[in-house]
Protein backbone atom coordinates (compact mmCIF):
# COMPACT_ATOMS: atom_id res chain seq x y z
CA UNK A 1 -24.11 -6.25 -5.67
CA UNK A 2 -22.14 -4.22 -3.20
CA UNK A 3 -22.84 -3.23 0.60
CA UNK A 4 -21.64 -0.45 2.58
CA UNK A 5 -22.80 -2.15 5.89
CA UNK A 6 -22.16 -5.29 7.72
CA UNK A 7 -24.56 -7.94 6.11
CA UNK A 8 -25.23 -11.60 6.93
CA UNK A 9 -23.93 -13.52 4.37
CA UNK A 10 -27.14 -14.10 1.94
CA UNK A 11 -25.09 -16.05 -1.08
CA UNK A 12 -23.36 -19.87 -0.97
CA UNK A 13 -21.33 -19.63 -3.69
CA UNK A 14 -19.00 -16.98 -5.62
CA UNK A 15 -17.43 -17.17 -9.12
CA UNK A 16 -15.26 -15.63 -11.84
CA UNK A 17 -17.15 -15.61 -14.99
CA UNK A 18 -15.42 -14.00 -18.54
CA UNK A 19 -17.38 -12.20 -20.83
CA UNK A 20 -16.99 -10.20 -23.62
CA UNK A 21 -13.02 -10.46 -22.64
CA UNK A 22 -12.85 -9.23 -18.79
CA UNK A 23 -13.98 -10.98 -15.87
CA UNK A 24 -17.00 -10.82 -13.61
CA UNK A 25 -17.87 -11.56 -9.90
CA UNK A 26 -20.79 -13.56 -9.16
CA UNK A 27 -22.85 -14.49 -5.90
CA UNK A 28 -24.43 -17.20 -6.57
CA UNK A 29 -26.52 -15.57 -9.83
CA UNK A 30 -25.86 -11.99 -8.36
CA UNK A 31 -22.91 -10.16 -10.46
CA UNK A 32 -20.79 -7.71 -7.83
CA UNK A 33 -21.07 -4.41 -8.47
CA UNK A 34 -18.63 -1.58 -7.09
CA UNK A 35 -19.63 1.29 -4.09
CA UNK A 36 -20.72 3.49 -6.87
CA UNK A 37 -22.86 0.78 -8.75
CA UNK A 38 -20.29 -0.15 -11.70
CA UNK A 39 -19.83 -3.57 -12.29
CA UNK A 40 -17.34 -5.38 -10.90
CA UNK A 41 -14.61 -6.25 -14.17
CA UNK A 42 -11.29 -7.26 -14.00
CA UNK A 43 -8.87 -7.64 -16.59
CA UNK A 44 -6.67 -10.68 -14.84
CA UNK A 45 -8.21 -13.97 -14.22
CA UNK A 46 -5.83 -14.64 -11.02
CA UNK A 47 -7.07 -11.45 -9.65
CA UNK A 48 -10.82 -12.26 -10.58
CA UNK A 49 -10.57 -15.25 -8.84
CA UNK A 50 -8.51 -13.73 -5.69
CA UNK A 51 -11.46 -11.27 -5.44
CA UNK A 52 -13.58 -14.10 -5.80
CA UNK A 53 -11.73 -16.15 -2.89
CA UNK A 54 -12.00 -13.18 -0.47
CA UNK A 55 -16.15 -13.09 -1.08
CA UNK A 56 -16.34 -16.63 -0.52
CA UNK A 57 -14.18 -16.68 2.62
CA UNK A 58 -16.37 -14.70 4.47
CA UNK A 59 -18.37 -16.24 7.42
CA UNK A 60 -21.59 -15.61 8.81
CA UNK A 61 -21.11 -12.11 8.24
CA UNK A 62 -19.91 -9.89 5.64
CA UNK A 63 -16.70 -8.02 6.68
CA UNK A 64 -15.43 -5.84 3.83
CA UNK A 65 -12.58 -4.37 5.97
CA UNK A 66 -11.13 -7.40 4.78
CA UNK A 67 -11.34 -7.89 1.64
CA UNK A 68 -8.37 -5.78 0.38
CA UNK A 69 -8.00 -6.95 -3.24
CA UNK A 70 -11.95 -5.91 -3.32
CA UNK A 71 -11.55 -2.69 -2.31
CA UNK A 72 -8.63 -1.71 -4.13
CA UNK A 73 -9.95 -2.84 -7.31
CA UNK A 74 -13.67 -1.03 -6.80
CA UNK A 75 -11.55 2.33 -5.48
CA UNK A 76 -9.99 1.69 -9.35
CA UNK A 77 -13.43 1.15 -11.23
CA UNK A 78 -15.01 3.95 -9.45
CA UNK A 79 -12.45 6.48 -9.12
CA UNK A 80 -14.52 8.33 -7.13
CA UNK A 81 -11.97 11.33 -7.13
CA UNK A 82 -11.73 11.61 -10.82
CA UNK A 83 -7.71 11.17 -10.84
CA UNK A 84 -5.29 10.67 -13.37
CA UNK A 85 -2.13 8.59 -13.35
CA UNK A 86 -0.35 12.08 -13.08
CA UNK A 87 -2.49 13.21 -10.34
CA UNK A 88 -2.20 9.78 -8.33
CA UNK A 89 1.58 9.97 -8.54
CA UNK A 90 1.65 13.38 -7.31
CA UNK A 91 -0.39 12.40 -4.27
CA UNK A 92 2.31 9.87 -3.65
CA UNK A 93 4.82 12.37 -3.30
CA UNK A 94 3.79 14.61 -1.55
CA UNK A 95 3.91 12.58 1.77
CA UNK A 96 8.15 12.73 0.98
CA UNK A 97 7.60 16.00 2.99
CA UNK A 98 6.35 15.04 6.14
CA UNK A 99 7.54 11.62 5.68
CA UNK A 100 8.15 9.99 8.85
CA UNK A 101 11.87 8.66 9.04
CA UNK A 102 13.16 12.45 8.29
CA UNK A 103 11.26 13.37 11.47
CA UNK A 104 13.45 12.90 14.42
CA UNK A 105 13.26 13.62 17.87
CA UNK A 106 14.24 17.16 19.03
CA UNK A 107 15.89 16.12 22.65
CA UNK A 108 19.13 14.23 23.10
CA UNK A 109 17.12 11.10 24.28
CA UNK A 110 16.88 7.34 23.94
CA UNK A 111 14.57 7.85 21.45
CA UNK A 112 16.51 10.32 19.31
CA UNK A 113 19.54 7.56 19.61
CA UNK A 114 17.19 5.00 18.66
CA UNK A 115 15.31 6.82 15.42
CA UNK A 116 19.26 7.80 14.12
CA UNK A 117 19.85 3.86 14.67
CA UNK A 118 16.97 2.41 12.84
CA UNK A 119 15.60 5.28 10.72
CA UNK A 120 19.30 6.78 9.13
CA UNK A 121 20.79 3.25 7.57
CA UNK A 122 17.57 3.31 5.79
CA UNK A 123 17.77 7.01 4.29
CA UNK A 124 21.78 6.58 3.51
CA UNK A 125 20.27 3.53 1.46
CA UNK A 126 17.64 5.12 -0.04
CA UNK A 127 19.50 8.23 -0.79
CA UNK A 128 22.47 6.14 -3.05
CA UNK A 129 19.66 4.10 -4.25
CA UNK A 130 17.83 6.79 -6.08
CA UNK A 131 20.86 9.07 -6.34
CA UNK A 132 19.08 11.64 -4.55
CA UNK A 133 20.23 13.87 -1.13
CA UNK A 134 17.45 13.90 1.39
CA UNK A 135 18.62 15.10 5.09
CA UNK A 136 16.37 13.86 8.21
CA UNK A 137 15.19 16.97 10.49
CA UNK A 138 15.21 17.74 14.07
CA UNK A 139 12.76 21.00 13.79
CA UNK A 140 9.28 21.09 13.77
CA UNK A 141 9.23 22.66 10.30
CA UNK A 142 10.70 19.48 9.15
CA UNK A 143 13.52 18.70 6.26
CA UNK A 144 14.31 20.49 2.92
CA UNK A 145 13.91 18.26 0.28
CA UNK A 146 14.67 20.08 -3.50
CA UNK A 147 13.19 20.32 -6.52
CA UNK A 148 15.38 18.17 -7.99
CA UNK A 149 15.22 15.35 -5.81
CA UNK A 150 11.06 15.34 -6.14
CA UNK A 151 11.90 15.36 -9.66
CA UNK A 152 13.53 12.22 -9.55
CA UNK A 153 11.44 10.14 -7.49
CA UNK A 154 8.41 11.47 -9.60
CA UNK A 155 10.32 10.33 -12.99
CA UNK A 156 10.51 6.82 -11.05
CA UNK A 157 7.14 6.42 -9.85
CA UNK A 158 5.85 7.15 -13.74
CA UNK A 159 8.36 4.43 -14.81
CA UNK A 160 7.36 1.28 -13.42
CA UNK A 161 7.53 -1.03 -16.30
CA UNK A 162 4.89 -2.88 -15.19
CA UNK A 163 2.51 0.13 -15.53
CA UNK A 164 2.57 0.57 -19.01
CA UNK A 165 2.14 -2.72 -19.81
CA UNK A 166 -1.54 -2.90 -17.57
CA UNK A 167 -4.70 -1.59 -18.74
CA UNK A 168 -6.14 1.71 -17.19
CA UNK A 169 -8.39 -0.67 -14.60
CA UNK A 170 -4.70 -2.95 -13.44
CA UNK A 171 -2.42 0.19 -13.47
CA UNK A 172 -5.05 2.28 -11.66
CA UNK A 173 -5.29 -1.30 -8.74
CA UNK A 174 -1.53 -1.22 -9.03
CA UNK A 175 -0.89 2.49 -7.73
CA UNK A 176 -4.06 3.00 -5.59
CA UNK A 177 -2.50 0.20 -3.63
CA UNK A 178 0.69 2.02 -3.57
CA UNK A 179 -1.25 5.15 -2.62
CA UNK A 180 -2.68 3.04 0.66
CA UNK A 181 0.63 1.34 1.55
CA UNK A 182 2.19 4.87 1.66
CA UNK A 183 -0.79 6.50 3.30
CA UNK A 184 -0.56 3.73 6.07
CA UNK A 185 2.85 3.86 7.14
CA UNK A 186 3.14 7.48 6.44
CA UNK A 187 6.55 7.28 4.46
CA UNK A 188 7.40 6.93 0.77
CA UNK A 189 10.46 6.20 1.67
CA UNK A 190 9.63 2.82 3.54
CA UNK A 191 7.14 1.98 0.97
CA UNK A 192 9.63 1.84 -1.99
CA UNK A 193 12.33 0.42 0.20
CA UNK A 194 9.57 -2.30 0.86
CA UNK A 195 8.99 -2.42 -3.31
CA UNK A 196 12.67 -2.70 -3.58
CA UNK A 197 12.90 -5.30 -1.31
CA UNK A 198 15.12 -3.53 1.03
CA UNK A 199 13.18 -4.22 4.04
CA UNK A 200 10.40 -6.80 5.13
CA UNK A 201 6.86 -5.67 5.58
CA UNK A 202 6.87 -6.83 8.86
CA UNK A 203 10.20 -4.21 9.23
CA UNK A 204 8.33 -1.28 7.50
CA UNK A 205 5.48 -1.38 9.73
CA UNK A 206 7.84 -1.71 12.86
CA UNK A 207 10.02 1.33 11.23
CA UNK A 208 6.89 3.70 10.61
CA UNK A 209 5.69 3.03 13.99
CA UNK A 210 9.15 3.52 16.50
CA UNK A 211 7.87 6.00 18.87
CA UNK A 212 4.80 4.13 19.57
CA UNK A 213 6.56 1.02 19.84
CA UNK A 214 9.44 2.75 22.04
CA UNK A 215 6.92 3.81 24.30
CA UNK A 216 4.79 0.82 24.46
CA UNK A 217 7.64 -1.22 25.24
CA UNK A 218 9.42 1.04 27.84
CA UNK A 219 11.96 1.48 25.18
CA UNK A 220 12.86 -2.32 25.34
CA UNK A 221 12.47 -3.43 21.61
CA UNK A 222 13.37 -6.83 21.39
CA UNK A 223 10.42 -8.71 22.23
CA UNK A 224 7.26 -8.80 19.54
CA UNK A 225 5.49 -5.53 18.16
CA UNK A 226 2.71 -4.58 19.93
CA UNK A 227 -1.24 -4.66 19.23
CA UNK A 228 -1.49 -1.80 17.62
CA UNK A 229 1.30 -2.22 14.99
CA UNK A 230 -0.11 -6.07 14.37
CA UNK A 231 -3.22 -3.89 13.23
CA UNK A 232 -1.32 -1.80 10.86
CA UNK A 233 0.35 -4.90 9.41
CA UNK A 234 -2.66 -6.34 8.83
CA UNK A 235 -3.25 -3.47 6.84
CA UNK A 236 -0.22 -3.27 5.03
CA UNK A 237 0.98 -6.70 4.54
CA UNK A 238 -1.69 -8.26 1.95
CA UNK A 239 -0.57 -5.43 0.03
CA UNK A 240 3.08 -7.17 -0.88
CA UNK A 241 1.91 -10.47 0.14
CA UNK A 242 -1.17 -11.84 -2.01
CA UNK A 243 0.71 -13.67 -5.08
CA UNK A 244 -2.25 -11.45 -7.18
CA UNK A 245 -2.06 -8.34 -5.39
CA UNK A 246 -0.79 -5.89 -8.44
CA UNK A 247 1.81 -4.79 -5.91
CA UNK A 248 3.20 -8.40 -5.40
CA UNK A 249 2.97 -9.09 -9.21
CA UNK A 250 4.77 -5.42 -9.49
CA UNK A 251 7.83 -6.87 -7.51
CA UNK A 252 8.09 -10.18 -9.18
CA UNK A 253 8.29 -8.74 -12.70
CA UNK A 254 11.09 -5.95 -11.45
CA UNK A 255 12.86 -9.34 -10.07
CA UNK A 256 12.51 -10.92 -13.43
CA UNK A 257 13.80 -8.03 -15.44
């Protein structure tokens, strides 16, 4: 079963059941079907049961906003966009051009000195990291970024080696989640230098939201992030967090290899 609307909570207990060599959600006798009416399967028992854990910690009511590990895994199932790996990786890229760290401000201001502070140490690292020249942009028609350089990232993003070893429901979890982190904070490049372990979460979300913050603040950035980027991180950080989020399990077999 699967609702699109804020329900009371109608079951008392949830479960991960395998069968025929996947797993299953239950509500109490009640199997958990996706958006589109697939049933819910999942090829990892840790997952199964994380999906499992987010149903039964729900309350009185039924808040699907979040339940992360649920939705990624039903936006894999479904696929409601008919995409392939090829076309999902694509998508990814193509926020590199209007990412937001090569978007600086176009007056000689605080800001501007701030964004070349906090924003360029992380493109210089990202740039030798992936052997790649990208140059931030003070012009509304944004950066230049070559052929060559998309090429490059793109080779990467099909190279995880953790995405050939998943089946099509895992890998498809696995990059729809990196498809959301990126969407979020509006930057590939903070997303991978998350994945890479270059930068914190919390650090990411702060990054992808500096204006905001700058102004919220009065430009005085030292005390805690504001409201608004606390939402975001709520957002982002189960994402890397969650020891069965396909992301998380993503970075601890690259820190195994």
């Amino acid at each position: 079963m699967y609702f699109s609307l804020a329900l009371k909570r109608f079951y008392r207990k949830t479960n991960a059941l395998y069968s025929d060599g996947k797993y299953e959600i239950t509500l109490d006798q009640r199997k958990l079907k996706t958006p589109y009416g697939n049933l819910f399967v999942v090829e990892s028992e840790p997952l199964a049961l994380a999906v499992a854990a987010e149903w039964d910690a729900q309350k009185t009511h039924i808040k699907q906003s979040s339940m992360h590990l649920s939705a990624l895994c039903s936006t894999a199932i479904d696929n409601p966009n008919h995409l392939n790996k090829f076309d999902l990786v694509n998508h990814i890229l193509s926020f590199l051009d209007t990412d937001t760290v090569l978007f600086h401000s176009y007056e000689e201001t605080e800001l501007c000195k701030l964004q070349a502070q906090e924003w360029q140490p992380i493109l210089d690292w990202f740039c030798e990291r992936y052997n790649v020249k990208i140059e931030c942009s003070r012009e509304i028609t944004g950066p230049h970024i070559s052929q060559e350089t998309k090429s490059v990232l793109k080779k990467h993003l099909q190279s995880y080696s953790l995405w050939a070893c998943y089946k099509r429901v895992m890998y498809e979890t696995l990059i729809s989640g990196f498809s959301f982190a990126v969407e979020t904070v509006k930057s590939l490049i903070l997303t991978l230098c998350c994945v890479d372990r270059h930068i914190s979460v919390e650090k990411a979300v702060f990054l992808s939201r500096l204006e905001e913050e700058f102004q919220a603040t009065g430009g005085v950035l030292n005390g805690p992030m504001s409201s608004v980027s606390k939402i975001y991180k709520q957002d982002f950080l189960p994402l890397f967090s969650s020891s069965t989020s396909p992301l998380h399990q993503h970075l601890s077999n690259q820190n195994n290899l």
